[in-house]
N, C-alpha and C. Protein backbone atom coordinates (compact mmCIF):
# COMPACT_ATOMS: atom_id res chain seq x y z
N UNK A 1 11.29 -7.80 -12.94
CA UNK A 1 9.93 -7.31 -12.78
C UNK A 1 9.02 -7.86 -13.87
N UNK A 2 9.72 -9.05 -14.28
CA UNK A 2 8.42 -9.63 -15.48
C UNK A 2 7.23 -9.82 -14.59
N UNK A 3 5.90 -10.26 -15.67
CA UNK A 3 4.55 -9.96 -14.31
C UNK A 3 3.81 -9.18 -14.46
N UNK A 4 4.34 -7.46 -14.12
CA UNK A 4 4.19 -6.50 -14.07
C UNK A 4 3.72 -5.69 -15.40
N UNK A 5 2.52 -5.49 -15.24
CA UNK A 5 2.15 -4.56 -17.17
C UNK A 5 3.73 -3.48 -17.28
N UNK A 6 3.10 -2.66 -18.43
CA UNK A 6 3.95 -1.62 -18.79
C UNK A 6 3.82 -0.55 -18.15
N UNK A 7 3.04 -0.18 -17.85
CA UNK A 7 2.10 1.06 -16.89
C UNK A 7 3.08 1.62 -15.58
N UNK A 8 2.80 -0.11 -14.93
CA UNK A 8 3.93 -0.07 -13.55
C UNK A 8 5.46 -0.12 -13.57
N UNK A 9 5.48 -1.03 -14.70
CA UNK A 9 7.16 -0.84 -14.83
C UNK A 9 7.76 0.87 -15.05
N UNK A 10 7.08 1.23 -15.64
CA UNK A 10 7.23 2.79 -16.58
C UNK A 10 7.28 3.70 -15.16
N UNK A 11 6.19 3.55 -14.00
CA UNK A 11 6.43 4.12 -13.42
C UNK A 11 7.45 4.05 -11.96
N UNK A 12 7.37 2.75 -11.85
CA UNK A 12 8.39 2.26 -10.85
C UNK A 12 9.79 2.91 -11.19
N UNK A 13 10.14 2.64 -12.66
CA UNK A 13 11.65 2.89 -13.13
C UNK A 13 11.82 4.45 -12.50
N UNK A 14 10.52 5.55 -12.35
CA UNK A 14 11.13 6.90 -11.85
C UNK A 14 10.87 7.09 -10.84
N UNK A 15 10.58 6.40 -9.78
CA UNK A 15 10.69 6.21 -8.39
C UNK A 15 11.80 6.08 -7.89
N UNK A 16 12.77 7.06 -7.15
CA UNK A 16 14.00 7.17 -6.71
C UNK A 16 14.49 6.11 -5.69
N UNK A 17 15.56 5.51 -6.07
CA UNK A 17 16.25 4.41 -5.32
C UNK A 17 16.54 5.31 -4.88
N UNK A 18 16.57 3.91 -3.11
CA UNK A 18 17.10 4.55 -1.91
C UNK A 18 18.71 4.11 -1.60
N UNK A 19 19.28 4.79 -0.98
CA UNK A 19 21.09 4.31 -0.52
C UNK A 19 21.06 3.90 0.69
N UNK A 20 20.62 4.46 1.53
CA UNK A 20 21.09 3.91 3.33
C UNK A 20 20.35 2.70 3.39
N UNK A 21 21.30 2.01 3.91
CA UNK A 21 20.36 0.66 4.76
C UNK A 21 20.48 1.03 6.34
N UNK A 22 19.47 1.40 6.58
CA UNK A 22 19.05 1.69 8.08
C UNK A 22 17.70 1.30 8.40
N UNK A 23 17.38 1.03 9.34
CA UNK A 23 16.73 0.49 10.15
C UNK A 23 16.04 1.22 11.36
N UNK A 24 14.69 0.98 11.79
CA UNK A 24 14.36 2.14 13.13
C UNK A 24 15.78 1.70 14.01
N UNK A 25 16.32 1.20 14.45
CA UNK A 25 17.31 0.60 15.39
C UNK A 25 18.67 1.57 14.73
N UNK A 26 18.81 2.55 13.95
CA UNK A 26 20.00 2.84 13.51
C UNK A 26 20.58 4.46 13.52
N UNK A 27 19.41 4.57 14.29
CA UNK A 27 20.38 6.34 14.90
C UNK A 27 19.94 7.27 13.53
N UNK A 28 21.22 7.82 13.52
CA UNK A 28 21.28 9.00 12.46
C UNK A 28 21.24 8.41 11.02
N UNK A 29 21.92 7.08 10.71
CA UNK A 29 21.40 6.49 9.36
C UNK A 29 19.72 6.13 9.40
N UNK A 30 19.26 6.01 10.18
CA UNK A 30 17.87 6.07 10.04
C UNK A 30 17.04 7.29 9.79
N UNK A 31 17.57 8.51 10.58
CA UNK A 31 17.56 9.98 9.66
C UNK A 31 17.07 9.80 8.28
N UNK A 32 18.66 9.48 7.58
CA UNK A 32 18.79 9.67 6.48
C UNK A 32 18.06 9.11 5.70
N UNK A 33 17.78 7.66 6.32
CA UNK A 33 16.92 6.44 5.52
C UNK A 33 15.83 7.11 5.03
N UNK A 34 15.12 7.56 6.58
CA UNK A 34 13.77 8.43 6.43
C UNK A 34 13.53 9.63 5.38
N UNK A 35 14.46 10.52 5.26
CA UNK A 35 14.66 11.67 4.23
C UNK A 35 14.47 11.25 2.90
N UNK A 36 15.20 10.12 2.98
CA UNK A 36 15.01 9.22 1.54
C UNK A 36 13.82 8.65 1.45
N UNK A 37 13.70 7.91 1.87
CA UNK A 37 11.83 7.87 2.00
C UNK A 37 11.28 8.89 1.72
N UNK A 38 11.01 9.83 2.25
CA UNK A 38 10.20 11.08 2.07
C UNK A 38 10.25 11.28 0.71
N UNK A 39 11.29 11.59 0.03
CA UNK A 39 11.72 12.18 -1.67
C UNK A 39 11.17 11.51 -2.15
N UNK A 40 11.36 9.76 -1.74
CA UNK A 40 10.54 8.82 -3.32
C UNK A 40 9.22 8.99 -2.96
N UNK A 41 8.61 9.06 -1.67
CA UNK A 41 6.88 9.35 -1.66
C UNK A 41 6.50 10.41 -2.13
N UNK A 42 6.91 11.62 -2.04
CA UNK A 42 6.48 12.64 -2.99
C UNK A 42 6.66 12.88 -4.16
N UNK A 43 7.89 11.78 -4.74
CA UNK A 43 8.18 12.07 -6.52
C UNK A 43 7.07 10.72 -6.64
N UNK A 44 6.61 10.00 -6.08
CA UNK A 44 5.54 9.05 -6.35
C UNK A 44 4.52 10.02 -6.56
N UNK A 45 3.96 10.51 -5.37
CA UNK A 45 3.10 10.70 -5.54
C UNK A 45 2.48 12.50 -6.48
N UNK A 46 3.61 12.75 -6.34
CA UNK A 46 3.82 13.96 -7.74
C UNK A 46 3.17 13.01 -8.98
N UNK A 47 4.01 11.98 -9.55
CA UNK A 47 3.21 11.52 -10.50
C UNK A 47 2.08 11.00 -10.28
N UNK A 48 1.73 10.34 -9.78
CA UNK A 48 0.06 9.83 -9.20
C UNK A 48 -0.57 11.13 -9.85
N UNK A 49 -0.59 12.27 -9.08
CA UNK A 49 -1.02 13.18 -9.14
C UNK A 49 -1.20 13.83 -10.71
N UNK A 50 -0.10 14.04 -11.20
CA UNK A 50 -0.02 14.14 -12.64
C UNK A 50 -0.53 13.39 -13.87
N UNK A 51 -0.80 12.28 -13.30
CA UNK A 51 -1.41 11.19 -14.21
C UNK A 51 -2.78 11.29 -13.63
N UNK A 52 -3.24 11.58 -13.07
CA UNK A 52 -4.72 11.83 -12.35
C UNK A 52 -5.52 10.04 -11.78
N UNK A 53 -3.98 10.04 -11.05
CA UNK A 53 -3.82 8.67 -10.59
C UNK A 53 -3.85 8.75 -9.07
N UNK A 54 -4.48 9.96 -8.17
CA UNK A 54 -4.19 9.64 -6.93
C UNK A 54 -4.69 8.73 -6.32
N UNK A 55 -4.05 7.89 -5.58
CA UNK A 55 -4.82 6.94 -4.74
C UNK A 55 -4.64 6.50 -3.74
N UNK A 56 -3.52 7.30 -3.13
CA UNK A 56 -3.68 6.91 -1.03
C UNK A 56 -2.94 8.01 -0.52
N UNK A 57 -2.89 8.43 0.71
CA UNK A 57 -2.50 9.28 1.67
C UNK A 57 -1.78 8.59 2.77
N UNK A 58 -0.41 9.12 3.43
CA UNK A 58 -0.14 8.29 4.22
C UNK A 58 0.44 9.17 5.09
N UNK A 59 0.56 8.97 6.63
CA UNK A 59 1.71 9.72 7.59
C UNK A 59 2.30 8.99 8.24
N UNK A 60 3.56 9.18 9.09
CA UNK A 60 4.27 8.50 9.57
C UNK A 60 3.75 9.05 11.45
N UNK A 61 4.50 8.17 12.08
CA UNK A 61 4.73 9.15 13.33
C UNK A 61 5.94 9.58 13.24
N UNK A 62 5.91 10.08 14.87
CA UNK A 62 7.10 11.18 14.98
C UNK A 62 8.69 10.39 14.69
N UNK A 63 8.64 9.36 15.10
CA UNK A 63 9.86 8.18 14.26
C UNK A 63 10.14 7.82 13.59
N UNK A 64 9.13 7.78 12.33
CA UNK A 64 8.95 6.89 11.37
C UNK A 64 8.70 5.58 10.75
N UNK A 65 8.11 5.10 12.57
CA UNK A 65 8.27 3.46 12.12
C UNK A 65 6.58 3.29 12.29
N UNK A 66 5.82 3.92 12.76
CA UNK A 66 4.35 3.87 12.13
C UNK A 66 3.76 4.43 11.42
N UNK A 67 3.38 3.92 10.27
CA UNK A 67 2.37 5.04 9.40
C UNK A 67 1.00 4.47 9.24
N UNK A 68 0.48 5.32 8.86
CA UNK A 68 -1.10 5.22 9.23
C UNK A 68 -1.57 6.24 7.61
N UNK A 69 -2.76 6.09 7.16
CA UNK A 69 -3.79 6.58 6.22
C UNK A 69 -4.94 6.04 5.65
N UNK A 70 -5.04 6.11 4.37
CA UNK A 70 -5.89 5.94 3.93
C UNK A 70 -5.52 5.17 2.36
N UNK A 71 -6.27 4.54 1.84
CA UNK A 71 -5.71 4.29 0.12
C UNK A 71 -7.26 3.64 -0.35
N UNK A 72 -7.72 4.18 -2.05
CA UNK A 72 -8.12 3.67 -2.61
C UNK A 72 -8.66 3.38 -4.00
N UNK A 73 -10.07 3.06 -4.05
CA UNK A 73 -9.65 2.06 -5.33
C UNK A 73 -10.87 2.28 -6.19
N UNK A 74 -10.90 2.49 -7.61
CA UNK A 74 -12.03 3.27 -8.26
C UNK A 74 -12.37 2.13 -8.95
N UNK A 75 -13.53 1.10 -8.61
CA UNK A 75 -14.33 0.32 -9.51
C UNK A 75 -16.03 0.47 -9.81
N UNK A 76 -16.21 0.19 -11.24
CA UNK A 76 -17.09 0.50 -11.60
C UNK A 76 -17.66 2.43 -11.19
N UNK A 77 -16.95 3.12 -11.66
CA UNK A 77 -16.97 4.72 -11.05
C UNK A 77 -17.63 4.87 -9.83
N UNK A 78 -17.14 3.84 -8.49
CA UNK A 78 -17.03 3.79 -7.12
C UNK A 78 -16.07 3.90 -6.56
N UNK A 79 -15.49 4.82 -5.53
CA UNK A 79 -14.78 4.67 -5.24
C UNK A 79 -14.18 3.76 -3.63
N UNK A 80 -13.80 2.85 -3.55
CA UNK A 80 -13.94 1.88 -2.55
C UNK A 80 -12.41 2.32 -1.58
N UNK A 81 -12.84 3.00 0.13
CA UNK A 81 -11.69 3.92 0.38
C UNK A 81 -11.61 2.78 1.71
N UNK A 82 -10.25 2.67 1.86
CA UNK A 82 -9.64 1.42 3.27
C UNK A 82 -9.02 2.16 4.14
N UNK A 83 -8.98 1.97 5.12
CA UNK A 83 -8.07 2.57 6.25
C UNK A 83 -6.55 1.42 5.62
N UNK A 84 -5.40 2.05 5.63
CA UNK A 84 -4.09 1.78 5.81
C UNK A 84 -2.73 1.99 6.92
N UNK A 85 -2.61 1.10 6.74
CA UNK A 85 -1.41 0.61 8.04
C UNK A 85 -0.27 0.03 8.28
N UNK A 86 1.15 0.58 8.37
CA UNK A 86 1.88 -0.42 8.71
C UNK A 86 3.01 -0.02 8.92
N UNK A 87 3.56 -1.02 10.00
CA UNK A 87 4.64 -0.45 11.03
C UNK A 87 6.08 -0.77 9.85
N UNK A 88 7.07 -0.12 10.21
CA UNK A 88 8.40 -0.53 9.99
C UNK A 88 9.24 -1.62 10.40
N UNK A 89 9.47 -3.06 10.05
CA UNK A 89 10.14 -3.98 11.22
C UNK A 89 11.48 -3.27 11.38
N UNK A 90 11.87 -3.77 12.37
CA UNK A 90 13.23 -3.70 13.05
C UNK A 90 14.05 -4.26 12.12
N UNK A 91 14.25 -5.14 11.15
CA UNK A 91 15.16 -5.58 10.47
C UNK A 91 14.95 -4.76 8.73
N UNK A 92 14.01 -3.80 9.03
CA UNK A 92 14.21 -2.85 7.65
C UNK A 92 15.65 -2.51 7.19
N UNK A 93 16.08 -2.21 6.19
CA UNK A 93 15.09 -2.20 5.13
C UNK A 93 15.09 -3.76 4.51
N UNK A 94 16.13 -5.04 4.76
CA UNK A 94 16.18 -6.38 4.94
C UNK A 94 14.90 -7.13 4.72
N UNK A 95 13.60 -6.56 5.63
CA UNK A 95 12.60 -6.85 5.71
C UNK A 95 11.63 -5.77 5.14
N UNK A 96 10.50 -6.31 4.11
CA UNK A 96 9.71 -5.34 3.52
C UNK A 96 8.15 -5.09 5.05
N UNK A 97 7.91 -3.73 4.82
CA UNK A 97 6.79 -3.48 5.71
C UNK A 97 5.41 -4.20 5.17
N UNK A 98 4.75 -4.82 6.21
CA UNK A 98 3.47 -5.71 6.29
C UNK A 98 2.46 -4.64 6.00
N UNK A 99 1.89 -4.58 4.78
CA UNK A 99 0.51 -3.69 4.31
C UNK A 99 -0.41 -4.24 5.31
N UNK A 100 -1.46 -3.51 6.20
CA UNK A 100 -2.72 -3.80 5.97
C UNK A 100 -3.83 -2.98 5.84
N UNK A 101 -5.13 -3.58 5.60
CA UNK A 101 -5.91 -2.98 5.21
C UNK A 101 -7.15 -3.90 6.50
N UNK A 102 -7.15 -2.62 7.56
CA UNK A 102 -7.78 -3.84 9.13
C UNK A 102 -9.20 -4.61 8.69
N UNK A 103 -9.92 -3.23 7.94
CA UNK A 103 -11.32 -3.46 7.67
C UNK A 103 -11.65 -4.84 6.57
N UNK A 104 -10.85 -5.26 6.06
CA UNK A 104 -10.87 -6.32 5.07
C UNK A 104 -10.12 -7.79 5.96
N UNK A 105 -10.44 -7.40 7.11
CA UNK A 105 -9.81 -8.99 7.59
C UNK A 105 -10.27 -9.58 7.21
N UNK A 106 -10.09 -10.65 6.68
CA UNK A 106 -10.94 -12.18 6.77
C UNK A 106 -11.97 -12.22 5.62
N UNK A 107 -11.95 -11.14 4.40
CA UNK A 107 -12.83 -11.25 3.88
C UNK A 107 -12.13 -11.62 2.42
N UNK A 108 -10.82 -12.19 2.14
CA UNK A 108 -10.32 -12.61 1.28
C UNK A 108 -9.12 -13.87 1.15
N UNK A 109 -9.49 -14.57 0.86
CA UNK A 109 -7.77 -15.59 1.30
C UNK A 109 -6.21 -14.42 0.59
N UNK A 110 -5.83 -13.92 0.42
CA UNK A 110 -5.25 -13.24 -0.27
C UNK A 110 -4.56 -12.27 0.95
N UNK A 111 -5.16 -12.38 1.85
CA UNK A 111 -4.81 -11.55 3.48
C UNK A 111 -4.42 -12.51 4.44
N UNK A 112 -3.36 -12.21 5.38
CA UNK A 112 -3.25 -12.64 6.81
C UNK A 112 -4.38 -12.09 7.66
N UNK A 113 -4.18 -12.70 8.49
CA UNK A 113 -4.71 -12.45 10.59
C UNK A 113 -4.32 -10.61 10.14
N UNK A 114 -5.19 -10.06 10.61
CA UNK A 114 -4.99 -8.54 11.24
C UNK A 114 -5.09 -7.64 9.55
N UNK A 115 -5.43 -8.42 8.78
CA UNK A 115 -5.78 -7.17 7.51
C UNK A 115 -4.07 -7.61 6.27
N UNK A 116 -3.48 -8.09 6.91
CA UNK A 116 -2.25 -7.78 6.34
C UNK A 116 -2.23 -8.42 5.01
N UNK A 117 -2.49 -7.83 3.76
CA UNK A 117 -1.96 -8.09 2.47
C UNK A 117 -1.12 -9.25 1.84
N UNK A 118 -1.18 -9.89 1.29
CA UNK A 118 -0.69 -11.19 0.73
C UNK A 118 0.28 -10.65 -0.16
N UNK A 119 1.69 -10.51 0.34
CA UNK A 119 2.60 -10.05 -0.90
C UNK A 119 3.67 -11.12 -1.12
N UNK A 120 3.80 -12.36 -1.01
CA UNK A 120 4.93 -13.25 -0.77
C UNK A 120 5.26 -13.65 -2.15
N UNK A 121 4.32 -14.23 -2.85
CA UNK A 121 4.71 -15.00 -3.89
C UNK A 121 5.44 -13.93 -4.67
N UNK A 122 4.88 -12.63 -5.02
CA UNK A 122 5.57 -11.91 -6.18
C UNK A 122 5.94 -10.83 -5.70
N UNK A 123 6.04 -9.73 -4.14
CA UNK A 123 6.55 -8.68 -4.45
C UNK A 123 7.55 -9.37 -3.48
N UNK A 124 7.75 -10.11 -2.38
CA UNK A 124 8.95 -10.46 -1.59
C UNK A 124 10.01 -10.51 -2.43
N UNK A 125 10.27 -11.66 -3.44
CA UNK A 125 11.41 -11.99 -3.53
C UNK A 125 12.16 -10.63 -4.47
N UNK A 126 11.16 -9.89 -5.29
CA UNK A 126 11.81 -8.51 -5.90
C UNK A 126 12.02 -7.35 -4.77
N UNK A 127 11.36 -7.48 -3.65
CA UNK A 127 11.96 -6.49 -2.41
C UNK A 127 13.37 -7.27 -2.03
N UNK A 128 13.48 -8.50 -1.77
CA UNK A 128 14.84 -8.68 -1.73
C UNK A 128 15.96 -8.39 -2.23
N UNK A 129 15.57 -8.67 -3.93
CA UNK A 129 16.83 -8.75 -4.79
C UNK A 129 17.12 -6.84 -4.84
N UNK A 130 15.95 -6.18 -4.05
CA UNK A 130 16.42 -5.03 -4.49
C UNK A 130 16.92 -3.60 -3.49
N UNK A 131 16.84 -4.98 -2.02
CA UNK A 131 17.01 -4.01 -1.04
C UNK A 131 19.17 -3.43 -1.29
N UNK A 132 19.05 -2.41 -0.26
CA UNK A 132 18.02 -1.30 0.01
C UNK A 132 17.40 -0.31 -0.32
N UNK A 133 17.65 -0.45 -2.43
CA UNK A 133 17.37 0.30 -2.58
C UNK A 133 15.41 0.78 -2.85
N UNK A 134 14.61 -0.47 -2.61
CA UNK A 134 13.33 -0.28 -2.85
C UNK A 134 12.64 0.91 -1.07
N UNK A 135 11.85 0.99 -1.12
CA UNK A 135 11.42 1.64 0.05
C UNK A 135 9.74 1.72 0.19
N UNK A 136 9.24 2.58 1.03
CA UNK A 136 7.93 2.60 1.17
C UNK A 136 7.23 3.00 -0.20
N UNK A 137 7.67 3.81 -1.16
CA UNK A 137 7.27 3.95 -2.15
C UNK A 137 7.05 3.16 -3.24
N UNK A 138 7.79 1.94 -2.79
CA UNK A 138 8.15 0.61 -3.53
C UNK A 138 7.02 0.02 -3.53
N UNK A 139 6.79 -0.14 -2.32
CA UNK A 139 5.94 -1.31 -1.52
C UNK A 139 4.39 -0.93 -1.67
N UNK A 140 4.22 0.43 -2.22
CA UNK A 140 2.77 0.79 -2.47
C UNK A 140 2.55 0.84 -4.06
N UNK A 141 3.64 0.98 -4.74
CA UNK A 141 3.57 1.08 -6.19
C UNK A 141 3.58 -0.89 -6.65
N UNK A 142 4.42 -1.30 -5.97
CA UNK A 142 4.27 -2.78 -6.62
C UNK A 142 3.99 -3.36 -5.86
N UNK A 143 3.34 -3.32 -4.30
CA UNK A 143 2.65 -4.14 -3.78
C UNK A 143 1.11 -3.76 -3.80
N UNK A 144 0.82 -3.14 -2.93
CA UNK A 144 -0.73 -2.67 -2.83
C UNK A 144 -0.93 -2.24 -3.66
N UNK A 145 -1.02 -1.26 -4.66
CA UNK A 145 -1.51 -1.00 -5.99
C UNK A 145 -2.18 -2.33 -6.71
N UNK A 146 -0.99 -2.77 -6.90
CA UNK A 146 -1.60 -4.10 -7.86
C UNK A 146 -2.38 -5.32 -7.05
N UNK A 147 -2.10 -4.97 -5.61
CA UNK A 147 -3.46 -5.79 -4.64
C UNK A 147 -4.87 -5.71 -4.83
N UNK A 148 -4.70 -3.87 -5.03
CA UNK A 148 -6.03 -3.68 -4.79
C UNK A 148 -6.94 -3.60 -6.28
N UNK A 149 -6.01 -3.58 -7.11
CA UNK A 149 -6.36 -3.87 -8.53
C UNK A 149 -7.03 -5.37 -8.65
N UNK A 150 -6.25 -6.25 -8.03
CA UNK A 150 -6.51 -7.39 -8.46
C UNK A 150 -8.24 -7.96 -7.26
N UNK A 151 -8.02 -7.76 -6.27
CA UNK A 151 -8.97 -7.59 -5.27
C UNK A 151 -9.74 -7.62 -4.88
N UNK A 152 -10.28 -5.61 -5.48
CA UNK A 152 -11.03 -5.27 -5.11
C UNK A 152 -12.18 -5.30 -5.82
N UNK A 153 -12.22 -5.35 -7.47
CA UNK A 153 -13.05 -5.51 -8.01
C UNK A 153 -13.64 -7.47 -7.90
N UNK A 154 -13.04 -7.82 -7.07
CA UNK A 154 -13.14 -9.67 -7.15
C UNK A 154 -14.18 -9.44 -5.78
N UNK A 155 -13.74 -8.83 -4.40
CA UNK A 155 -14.98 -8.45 -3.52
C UNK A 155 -16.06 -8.02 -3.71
N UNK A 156 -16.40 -7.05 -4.58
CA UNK A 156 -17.26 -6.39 -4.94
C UNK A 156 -18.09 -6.81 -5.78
N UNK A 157 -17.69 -7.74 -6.81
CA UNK A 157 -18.56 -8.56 -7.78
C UNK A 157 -18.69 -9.68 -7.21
N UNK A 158 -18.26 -10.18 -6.39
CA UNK A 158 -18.65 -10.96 -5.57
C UNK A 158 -19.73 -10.83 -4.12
N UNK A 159 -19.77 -9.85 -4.02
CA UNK A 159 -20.58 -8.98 -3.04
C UNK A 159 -19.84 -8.92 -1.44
N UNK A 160 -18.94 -9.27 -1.42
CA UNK A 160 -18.20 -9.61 -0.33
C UNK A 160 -18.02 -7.85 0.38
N UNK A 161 -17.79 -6.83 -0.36
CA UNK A 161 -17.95 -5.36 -0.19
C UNK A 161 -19.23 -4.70 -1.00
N UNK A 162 -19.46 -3.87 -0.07
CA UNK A 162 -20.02 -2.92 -0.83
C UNK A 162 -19.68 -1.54 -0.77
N UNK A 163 -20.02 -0.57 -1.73
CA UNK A 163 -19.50 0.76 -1.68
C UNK A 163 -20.41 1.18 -0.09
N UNK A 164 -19.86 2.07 0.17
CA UNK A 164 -20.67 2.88 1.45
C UNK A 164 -21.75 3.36 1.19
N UNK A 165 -21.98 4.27 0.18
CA UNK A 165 -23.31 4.34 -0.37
C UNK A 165 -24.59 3.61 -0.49
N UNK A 166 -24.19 2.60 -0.69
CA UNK A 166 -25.00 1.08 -0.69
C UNK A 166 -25.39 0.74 0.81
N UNK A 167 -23.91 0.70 1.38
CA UNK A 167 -24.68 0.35 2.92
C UNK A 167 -25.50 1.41 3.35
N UNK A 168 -25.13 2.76 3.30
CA UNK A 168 -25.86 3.16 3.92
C UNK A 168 -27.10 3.31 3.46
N UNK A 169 -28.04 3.28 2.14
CA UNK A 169 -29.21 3.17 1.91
C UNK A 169 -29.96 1.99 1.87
N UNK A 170 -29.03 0.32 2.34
CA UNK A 170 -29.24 -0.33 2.85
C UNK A 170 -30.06 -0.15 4.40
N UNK A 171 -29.24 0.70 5.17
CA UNK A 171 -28.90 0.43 6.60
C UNK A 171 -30.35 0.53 7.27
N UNK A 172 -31.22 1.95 6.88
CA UNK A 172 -32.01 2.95 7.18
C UNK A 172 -33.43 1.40 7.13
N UNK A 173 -33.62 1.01 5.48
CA UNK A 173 -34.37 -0.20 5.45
C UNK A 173 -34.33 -1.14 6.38
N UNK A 174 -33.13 -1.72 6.44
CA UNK A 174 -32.69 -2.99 7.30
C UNK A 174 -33.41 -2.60 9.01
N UNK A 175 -33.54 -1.51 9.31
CA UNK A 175 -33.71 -0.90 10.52
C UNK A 175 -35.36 -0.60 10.69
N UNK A 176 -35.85 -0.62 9.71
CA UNK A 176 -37.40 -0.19 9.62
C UNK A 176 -37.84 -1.95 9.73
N UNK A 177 -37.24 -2.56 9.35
CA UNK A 177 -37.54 -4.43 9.45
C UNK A 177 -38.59 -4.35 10.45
């Protein structure tokens, strides 16, 4: 995990490794997979919370292989909030889940087609070396976290986003034109 400040390492290290390698495709070890999941998202986000670090919400469906929320990101004392998304592949936990963020298509090279997050160069090959025990809690602490760190303040000073606030006292003007 060289790369990585001290901040994230410190907190990654108490993020509970997972044991089952299961997969949506795997019955009752997928149960279990899921249960395990659950524990490291709430001892995540217990600390988030404790550090007065919250910064996304997430649910699954009734399977566990879609989740859906929200996550975001406090620049310049704005807070900049994304819809979040992303399915489970079939070859989990083998394969890490595709972040996206829909509303930011195309508005960064740093993203695929459909919103999806640029994690290859640096969180892939440490989801590998660390399956199965990394999990969804993984993938938001050392992937998207440090996405939207790096990011979001680069859109925004760039003008590529704006807070909502902005648009909307934009919008009202733009409309009187």
């Amino acid at each position: 995990m060289e790369g990585w400040d001290v901040n994230t390492k410190s907190t990654v290290a108490k993020i509970p490794l997972l044991t089952t390698r299961a997969g949506p495709r795997d019955g009752e070890a997928w149960t279990q997979r899921r249960k395990e999941e659950f524990m490291a998202l709430i001892k995540y986000m217990e600390m988030n919370k404790a550090k007065d670090s919250d910064w996304f919400r997430i649910a699954p469906n009734a399977d566990g292989t879609k989740w859906r929320g929200k996550c975001w990101y406090v620049h310049n004392l704005l807070r900049y909030e994304f819809d979040l998304q992303f399915d489970i592949p079939v070859t989990y936990p083998a394969t890490a889940p595709e972040l996206e963020l829909p509303e930011l298509d195309g508005k960064t090279a740093k993203m695929y087609r459909g919103g999806k997050i640029c994690l290859t160069i640096h969180f892939k090959p440490l989801w590998a070396k660390n399956c199965p025990r990394f999990g969804i809690a993984h993938a938001l602490c050392l992937g998207l976290g440090p996405w939207l760190a790096a990011e979001v303040p680069h859109l925004v000073d760039t003008g590529v986003i704006q807070h909502k606030e902005k648009q909307q006292q934009q919008s009202p003007a733009s409309s009187q034109a």
